[in-house]
C-alpha atoms as a PDB file:
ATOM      1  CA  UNK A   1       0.648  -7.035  22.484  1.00  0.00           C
ATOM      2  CA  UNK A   2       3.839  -8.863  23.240  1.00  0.00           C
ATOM      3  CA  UNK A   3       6.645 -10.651  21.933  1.00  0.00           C
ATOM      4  CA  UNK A   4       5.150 -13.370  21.187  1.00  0.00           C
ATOM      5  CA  UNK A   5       2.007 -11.518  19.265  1.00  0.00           C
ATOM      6  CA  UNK A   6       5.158  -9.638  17.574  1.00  0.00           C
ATOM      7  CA  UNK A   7       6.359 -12.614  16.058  1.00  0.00           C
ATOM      8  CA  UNK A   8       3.587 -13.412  14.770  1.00  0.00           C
ATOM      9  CA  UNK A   9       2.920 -10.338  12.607  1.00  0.00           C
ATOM     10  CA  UNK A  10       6.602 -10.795  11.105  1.00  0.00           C
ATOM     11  CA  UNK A  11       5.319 -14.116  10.222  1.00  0.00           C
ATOM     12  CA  UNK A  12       1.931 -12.878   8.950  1.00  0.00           C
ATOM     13  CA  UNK A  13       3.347 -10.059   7.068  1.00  0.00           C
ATOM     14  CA  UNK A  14       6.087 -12.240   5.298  1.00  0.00           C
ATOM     15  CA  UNK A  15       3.334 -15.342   4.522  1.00  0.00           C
ATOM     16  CA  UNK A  16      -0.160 -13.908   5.315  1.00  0.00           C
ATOM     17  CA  UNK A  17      -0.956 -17.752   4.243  1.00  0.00           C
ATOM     18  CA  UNK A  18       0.883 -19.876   6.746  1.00  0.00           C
ATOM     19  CA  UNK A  19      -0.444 -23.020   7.847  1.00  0.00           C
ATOM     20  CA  UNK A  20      -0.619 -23.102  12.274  1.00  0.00           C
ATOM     21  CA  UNK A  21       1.074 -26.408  12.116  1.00  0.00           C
ATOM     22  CA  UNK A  22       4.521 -24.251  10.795  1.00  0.00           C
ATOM     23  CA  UNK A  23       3.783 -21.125  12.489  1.00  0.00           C
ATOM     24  CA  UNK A  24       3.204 -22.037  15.817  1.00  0.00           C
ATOM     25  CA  UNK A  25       6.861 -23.532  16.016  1.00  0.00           C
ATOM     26  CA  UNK A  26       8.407 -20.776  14.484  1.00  0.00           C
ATOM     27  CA  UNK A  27       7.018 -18.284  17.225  1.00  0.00           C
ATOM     28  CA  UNK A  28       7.434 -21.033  20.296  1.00  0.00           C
ATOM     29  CA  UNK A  29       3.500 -21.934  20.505  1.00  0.00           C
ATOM     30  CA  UNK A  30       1.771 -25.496  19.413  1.00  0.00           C
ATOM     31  CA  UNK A  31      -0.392 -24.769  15.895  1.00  0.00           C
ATOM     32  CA  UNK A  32      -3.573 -24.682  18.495  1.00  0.00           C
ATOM     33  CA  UNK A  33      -2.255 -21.995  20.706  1.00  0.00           C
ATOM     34  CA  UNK A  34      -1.008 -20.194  17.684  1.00  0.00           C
ATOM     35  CA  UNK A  35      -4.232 -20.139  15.983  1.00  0.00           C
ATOM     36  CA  UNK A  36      -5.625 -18.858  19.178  1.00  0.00           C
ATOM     37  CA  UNK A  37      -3.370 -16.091  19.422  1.00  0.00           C
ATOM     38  CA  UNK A  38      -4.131 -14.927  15.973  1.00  0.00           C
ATOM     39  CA  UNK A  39      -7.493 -14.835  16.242  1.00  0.00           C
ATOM     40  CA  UNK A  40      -7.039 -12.970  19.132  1.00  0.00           C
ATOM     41  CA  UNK A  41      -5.503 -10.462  16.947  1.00  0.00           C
ATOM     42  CA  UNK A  42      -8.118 -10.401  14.271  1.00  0.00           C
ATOM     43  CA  UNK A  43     -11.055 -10.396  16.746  1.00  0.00           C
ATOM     44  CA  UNK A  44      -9.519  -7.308  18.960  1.00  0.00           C
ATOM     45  CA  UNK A  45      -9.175  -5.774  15.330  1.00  0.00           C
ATOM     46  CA  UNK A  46      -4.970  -5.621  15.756  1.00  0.00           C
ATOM     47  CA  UNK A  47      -4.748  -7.248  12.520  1.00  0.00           C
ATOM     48  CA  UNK A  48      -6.617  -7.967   9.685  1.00  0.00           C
ATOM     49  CA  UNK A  49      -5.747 -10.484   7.122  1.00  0.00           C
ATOM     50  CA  UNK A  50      -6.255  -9.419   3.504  1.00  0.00           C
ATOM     51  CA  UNK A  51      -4.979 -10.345   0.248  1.00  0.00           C
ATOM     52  CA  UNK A  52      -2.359  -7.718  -1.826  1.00  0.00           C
ATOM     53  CA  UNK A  53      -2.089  -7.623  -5.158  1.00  0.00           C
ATOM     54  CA  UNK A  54       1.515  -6.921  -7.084  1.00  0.00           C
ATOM     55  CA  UNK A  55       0.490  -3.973  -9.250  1.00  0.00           C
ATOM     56  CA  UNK A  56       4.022  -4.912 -10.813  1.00  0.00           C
ATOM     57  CA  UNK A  57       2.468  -8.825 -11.750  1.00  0.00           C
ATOM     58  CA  UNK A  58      -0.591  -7.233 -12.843  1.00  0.00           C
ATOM     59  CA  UNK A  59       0.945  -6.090 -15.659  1.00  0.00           C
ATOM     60  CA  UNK A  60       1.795  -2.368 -14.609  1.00  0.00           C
ATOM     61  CA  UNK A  61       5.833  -1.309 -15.559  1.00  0.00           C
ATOM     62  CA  UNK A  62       5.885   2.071 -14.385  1.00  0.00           C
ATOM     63  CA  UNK A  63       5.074   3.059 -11.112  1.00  0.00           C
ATOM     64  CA  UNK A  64       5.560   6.644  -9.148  1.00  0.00           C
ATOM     65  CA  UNK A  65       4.957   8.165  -5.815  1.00  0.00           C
ATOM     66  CA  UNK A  66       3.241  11.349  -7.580  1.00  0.00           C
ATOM     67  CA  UNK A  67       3.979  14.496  -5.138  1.00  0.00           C
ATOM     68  CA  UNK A  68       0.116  16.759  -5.328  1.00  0.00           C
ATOM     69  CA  UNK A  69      -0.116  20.406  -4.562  1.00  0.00           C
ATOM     70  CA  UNK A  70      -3.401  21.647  -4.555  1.00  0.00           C
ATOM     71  CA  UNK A  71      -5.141  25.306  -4.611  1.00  0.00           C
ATOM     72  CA  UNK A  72      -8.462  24.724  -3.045  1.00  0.00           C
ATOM     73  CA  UNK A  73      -9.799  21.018  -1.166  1.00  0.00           C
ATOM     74  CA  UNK A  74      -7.283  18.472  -1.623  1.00  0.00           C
ATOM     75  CA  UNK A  75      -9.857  15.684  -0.568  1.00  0.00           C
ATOM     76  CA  UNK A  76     -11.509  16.524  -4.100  1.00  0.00           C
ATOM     77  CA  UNK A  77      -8.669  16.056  -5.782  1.00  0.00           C
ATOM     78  CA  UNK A  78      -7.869  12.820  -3.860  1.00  0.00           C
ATOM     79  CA  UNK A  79     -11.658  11.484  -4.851  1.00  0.00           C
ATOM     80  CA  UNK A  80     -11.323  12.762  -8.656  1.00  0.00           C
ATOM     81  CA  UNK A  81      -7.953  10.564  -8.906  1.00  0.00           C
ATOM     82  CA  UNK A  82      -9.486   7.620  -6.289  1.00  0.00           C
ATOM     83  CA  UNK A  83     -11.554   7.241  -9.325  1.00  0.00           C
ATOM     84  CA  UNK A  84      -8.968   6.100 -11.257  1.00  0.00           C
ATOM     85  CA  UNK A  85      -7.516   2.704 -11.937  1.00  0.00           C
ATOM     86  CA  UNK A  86      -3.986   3.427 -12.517  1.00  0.00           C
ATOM     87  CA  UNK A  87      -4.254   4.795  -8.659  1.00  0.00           C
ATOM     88  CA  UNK A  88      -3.260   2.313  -6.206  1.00  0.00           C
ATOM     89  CA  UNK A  89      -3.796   4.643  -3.123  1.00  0.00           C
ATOM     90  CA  UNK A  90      -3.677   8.250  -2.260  1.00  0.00           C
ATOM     91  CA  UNK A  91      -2.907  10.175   1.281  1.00  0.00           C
ATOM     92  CA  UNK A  92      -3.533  13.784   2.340  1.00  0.00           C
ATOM     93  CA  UNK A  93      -0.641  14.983   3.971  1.00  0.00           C
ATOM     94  CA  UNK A  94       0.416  18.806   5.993  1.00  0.00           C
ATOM     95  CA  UNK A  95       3.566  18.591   5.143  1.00  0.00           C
ATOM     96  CA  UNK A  96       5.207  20.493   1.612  1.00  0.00           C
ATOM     97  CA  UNK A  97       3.076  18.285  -0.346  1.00  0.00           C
ATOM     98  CA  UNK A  98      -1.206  18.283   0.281  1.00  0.00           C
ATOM     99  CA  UNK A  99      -1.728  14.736  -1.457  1.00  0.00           C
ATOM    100  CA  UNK A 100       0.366  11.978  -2.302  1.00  0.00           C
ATOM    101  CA  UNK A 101      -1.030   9.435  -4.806  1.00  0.00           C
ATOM    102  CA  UNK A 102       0.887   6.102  -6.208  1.00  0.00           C
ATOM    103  CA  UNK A 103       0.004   5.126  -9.619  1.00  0.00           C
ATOM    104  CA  UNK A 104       0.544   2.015 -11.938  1.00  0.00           C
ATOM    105  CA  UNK A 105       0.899   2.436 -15.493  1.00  0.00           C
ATOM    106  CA  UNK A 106       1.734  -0.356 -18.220  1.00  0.00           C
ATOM    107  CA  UNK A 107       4.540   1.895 -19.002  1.00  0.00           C
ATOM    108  CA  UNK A 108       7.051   4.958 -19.044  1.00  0.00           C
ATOM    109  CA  UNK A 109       4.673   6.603 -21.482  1.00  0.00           C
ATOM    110  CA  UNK A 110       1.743   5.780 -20.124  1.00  0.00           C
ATOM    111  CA  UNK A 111       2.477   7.141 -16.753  1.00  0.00           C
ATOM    112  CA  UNK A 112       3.935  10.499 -18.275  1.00  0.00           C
ATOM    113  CA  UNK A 113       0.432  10.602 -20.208  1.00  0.00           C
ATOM    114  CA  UNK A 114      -1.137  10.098 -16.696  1.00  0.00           C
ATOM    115  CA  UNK A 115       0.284  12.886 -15.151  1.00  0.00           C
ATOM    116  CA  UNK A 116      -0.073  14.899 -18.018  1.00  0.00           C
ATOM    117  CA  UNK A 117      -3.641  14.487 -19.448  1.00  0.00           C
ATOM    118  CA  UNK A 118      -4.948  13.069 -16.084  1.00  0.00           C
ATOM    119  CA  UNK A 119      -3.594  14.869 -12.948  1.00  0.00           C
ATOM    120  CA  UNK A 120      -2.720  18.091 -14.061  1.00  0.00           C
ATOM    121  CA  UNK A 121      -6.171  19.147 -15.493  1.00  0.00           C
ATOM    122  CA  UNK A 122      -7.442  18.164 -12.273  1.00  0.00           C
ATOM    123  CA  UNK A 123      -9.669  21.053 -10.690  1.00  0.00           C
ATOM    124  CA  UNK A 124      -7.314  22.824  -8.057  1.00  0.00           C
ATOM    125  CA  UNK A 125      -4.003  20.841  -9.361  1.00  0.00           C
ATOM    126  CA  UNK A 126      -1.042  23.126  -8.952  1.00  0.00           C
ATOM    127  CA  UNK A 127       1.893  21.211  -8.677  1.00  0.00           C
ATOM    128  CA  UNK A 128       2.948  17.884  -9.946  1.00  0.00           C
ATOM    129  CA  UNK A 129       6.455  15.984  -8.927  1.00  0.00           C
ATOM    130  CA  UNK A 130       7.074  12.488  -9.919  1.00  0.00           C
ATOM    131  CA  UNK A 131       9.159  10.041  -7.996  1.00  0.00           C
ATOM    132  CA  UNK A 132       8.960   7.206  -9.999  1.00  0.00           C
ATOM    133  CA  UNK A 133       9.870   3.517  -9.004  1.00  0.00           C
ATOM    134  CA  UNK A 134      12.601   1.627 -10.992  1.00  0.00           C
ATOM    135  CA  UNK A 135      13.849  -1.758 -11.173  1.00  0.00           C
ATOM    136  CA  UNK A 136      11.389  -2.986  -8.509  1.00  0.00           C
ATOM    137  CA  UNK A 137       9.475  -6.115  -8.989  1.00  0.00           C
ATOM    138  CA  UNK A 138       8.319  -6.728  -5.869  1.00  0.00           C
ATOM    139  CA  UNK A 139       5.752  -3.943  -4.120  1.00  0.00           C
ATOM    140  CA  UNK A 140       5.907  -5.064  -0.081  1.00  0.00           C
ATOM    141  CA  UNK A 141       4.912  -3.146   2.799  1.00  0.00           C
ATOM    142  CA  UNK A 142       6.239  -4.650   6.143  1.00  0.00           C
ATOM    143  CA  UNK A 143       6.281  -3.173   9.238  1.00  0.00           C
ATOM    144  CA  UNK A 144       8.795  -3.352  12.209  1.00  0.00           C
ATOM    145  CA  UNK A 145       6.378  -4.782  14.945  1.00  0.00           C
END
């Protein structure tokens, strides 16, 4: 990958929809070349181009970074809550947490009712801390590349 392939993926990440004919000036390549280069990427599987949806558009108001400690097989845990919609992703981690799951809730209540009456009762659930999310109406991920 180089600088050019670099460029690129800032453009990609910041309009996943950009028409060659404006991207390949804005990373020094004619729209041909550029298209080339990107499906370069997508072919050697360095990128993939997928659609995001704003959980925060969707209609959810609350969101949280739920912090999971678990007594037992934290990948049961992660499956029980994978099953949910409110759950927009969840990691296993080593570190002082074993899962991490984000949620989406319509509101302050309904994410407190989450936790409460969905998470905790969870089989092997010991811990829950909630790092919730406020004032954001945008939910990016970009990555320095």
């Amino acid at each position: 990958m180089d600088d050019i392939d670099r460029a690129i993926l800032r453009e990609l990440q910041s309009d996943g929809r950009i028409p060659y004919a404006d991207l390949g000036p804005r990373v020094g390549l004619s729209p041909s070349a550029a298209r080339q280069r990107v499906q370069r990427l997508i072919d050697a599987k360095a990128v993939q181009v997928v659609g995001v949806t704003d959980p925060m558009a969707m209609g959810g108001q609350a969101m949280a970074l739920l912090g999971i400690r678990v007594d037992g097989d934290a990948r049961a845990v992660a499956d029980a809550l994978g099953e949910r919609d409110e759950v927009v992703y969840s990691v296993l981690t080593s570190g002082g947490y074993d899962l991490f799951a984000e949620v989406v809730c319509p509101d302050p209540r309904a994410l407190l009712d989450f936790i409460n009456d969905v998470v905790r009762p969870v089989e092997g659930v010991t811990a829950v801390d909630n790092f919730p999310y406020f004032g954001i109406h945008t939910h990016r991920f970009a990555w320095n590349v």
